[in-house]
C-alpha atoms as a PDB file:
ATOM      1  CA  UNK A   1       9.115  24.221  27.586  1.00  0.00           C
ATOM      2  CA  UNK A   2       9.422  20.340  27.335  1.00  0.00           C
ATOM      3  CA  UNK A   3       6.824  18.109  25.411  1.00  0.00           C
ATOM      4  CA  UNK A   4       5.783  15.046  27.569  1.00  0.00           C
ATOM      5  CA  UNK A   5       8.664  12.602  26.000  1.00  0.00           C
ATOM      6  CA  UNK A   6      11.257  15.477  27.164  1.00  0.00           C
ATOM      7  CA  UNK A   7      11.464  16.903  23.301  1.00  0.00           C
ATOM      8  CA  UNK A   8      11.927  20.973  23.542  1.00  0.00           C
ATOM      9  CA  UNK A   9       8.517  22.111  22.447  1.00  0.00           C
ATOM     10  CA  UNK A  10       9.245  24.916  19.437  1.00  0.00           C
ATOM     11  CA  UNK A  11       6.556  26.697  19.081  1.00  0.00           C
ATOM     12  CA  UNK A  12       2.719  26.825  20.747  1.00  0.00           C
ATOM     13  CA  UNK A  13       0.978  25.037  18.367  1.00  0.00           C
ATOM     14  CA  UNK A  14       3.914  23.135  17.413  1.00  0.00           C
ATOM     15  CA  UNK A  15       1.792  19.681  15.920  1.00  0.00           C
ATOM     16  CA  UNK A  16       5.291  17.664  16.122  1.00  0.00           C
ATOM     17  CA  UNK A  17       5.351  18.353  19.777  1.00  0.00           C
ATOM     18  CA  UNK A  18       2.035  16.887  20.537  1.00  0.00           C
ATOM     19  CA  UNK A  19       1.192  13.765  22.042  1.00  0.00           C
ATOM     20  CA  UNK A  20      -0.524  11.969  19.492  1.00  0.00           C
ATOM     21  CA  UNK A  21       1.702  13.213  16.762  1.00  0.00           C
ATOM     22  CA  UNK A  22       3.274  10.311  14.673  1.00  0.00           C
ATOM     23  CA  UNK A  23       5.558  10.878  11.864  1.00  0.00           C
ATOM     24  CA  UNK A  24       4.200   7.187  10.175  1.00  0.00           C
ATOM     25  CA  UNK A  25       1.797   7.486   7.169  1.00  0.00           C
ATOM     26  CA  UNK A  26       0.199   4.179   8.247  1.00  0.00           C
ATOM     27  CA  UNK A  27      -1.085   5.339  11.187  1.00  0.00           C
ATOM     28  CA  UNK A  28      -2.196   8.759   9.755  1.00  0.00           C
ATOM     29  CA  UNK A  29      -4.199   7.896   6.970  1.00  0.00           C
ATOM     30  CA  UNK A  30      -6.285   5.041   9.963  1.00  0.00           C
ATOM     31  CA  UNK A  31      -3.754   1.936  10.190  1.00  0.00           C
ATOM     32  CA  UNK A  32      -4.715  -1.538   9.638  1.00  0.00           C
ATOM     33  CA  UNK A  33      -8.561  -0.741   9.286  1.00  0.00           C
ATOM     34  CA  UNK A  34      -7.596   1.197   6.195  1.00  0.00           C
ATOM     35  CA  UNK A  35      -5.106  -1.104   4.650  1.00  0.00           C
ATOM     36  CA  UNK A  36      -7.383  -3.978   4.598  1.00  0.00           C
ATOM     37  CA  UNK A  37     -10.015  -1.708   3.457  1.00  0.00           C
ATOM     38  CA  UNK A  38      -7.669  -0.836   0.681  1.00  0.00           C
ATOM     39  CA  UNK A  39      -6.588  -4.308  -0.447  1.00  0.00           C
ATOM     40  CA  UNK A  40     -10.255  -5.676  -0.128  1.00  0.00           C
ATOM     41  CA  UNK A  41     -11.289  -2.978  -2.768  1.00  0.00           C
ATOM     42  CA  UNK A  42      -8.656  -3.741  -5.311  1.00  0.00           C
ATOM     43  CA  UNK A  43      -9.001  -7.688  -4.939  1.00  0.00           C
ATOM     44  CA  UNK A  44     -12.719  -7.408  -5.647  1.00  0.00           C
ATOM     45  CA  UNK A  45     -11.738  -5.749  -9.453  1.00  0.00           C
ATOM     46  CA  UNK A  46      -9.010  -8.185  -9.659  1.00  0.00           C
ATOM     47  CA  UNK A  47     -11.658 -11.181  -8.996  1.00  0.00           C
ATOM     48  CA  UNK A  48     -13.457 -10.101 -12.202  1.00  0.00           C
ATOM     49  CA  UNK A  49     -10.667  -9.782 -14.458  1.00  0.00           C
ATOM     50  CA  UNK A  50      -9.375 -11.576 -16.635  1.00  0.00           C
ATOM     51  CA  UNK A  51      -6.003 -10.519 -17.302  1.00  0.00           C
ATOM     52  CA  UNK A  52      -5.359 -10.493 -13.617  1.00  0.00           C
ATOM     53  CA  UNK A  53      -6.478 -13.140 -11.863  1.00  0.00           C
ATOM     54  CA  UNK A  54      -4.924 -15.450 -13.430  1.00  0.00           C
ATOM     55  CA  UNK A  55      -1.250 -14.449 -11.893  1.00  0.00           C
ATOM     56  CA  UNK A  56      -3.124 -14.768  -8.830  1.00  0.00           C
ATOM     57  CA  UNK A  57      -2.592 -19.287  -9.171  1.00  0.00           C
ATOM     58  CA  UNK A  58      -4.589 -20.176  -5.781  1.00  0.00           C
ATOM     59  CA  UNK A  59      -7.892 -20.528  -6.047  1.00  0.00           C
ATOM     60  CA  UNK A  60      -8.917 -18.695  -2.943  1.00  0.00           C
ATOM     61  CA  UNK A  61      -7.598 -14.928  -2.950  1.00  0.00           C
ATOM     62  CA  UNK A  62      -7.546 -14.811   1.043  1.00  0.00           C
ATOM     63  CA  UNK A  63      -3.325 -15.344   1.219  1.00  0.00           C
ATOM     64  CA  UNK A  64      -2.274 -13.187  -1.299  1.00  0.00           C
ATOM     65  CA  UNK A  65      -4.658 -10.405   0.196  1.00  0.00           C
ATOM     66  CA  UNK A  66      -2.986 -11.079   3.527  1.00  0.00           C
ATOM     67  CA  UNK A  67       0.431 -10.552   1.364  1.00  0.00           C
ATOM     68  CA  UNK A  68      -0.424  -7.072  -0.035  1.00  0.00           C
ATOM     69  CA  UNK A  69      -2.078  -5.839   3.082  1.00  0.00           C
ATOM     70  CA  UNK A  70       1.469  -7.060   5.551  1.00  0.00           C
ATOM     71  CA  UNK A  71       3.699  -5.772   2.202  1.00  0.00           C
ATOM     72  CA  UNK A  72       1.728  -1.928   2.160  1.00  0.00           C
ATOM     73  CA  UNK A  73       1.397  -1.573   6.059  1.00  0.00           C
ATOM     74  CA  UNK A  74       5.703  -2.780   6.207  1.00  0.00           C
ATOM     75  CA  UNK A  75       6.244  -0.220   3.802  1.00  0.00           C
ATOM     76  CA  UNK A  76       3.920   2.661   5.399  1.00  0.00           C
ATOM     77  CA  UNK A  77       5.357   2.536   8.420  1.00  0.00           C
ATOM     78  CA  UNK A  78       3.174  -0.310  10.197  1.00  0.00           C
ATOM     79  CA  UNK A  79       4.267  -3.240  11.628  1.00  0.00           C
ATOM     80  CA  UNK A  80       7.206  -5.696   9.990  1.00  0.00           C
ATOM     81  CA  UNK A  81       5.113  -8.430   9.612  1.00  0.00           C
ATOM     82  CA  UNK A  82       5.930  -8.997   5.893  1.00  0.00           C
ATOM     83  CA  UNK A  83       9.384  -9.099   6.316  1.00  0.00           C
ATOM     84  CA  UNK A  84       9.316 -10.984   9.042  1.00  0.00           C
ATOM     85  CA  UNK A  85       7.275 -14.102   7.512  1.00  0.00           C
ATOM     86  CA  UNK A  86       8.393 -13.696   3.678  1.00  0.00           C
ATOM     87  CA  UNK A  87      12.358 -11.965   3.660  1.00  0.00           C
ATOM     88  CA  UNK A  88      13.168  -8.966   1.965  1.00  0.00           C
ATOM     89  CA  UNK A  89      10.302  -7.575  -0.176  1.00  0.00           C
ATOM     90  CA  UNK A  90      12.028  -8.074  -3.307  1.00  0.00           C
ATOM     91  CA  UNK A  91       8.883  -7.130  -5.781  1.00  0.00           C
ATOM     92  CA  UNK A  92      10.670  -7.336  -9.094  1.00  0.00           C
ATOM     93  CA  UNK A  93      11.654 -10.964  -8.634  1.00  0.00           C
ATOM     94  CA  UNK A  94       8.558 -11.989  -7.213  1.00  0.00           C
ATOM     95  CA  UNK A  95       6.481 -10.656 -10.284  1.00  0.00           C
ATOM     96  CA  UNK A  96       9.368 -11.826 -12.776  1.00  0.00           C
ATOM     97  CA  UNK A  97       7.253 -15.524 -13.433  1.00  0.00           C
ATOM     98  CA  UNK A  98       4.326 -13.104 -14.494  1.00  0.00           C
ATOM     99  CA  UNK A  99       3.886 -10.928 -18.292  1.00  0.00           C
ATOM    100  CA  UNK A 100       3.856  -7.841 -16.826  1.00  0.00           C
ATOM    101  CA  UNK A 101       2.754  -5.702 -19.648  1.00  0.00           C
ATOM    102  CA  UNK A 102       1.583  -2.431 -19.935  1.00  0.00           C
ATOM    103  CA  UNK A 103      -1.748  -3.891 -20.289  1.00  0.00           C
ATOM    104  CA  UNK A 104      -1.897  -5.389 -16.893  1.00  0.00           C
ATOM    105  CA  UNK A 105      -0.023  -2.239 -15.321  1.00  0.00           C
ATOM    106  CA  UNK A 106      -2.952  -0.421 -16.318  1.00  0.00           C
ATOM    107  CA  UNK A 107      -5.595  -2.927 -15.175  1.00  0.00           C
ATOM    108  CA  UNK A 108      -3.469  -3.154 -11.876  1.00  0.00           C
ATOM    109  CA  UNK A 109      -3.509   1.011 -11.681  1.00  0.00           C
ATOM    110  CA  UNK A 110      -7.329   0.488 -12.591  1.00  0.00           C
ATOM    111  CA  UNK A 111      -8.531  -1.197  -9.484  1.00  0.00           C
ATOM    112  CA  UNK A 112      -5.863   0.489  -7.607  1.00  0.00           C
ATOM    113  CA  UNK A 113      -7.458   3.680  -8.649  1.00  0.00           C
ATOM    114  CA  UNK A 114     -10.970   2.425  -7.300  1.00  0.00           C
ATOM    115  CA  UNK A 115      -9.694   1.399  -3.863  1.00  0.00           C
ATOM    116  CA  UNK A 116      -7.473   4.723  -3.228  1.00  0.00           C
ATOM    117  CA  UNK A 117     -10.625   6.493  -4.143  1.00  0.00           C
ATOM    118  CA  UNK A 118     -13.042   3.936  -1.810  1.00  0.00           C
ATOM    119  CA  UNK A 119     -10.615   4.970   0.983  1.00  0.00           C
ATOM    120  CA  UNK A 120     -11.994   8.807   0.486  1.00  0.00           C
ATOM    121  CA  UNK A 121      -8.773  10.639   2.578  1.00  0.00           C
ATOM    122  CA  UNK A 122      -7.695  13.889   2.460  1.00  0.00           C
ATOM    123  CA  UNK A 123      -6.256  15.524  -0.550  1.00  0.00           C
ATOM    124  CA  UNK A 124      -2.567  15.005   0.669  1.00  0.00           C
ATOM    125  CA  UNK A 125      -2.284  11.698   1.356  1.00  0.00           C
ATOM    126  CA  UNK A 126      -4.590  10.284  -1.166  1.00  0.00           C
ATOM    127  CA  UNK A 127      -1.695  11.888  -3.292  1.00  0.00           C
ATOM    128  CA  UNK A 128       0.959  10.552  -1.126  1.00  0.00           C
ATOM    129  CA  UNK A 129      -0.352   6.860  -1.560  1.00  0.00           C
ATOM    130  CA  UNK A 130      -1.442   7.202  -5.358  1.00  0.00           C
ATOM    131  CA  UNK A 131       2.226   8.162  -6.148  1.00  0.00           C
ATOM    132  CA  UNK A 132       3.841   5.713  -5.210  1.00  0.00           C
ATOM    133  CA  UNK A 133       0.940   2.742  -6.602  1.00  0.00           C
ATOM    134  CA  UNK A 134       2.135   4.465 -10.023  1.00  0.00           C
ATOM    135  CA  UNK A 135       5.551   4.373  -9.534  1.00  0.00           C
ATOM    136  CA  UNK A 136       5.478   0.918  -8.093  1.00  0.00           C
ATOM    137  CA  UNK A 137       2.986  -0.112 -11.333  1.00  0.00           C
ATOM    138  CA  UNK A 138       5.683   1.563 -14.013  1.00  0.00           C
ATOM    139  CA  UNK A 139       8.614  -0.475 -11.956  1.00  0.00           C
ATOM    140  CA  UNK A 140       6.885  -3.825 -12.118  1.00  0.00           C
ATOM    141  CA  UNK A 141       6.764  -4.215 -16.110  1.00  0.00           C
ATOM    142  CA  UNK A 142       8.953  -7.234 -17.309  1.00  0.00           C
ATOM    143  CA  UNK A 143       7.485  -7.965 -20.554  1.00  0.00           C
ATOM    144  CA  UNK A 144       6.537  -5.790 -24.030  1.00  0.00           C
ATOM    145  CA  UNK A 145       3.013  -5.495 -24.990  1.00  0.00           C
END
């Protein structure tokens, strides 16, 4: 038995062979809605604090929201946007003019941790996506505490 795009179908219930079956974690956890969602969270933390937001030079928070939310759908699987209007990602040498300390790691990881959490998905992928914010966090330091 063929699946609707002509892909042998391998078992009954086979979830790969069905139509709305995607292997991309952007549009599995919701897509844009849930990126934006996501970076809206962690922007409002970063707003208040006052390690943070001062690496963040323009006054209004609006582009480098845009950034994040293009950068984290590219990288999910969602559309190339980012790479498109900015290059190659390239995240340690745009973060190298900022102390990246352990200090704001944490802080970052902080209201990180309160937007994953806003975004209340399943077990799995709230796993999936918190993973990789650490290991991203821990990859970004440039400069001792």
């Amino acid at each position: 038995m063929l699946t609707p795009e002509g892909r042998p179908q391998l078992m009954r219930n086979d979830p790969f062979s069905q139509p709305d079956y995607t292997d991309s974690f952007y549009a599995l956890i919701g897509g844009h809605e849930t990126f934006v969602r996501l970076v809206d969270v962690f922007y409002e933390g970063v707003a208040e604090d006052e390690l943070l937001r001062p690496m963040y030079p323009e006054e209004d928070l609006g582009p480098a929201k845009r950034r994040l939310t293009m950068f984290f759908e590219q990288y999910w699987g969602g559309p190339g946007t980012y790479s498109e209007e900015r290059g190659h990602p390239r995240l340690r040498m745009r973060h190298m003019p900022f102390a990246v300390t352990a200090e704001a790691r944490d802080r970052w990881l902080l209201h990180m941790r309160k937007a994953v959490d806003a975004l209340e998905l399943p077990p799995l992928h709230e796993a999936t996506l918190w993973d990789y914010m650490e290991r991203a966090a821990h990859s970004l330091l440039n400069t001792p505490s």
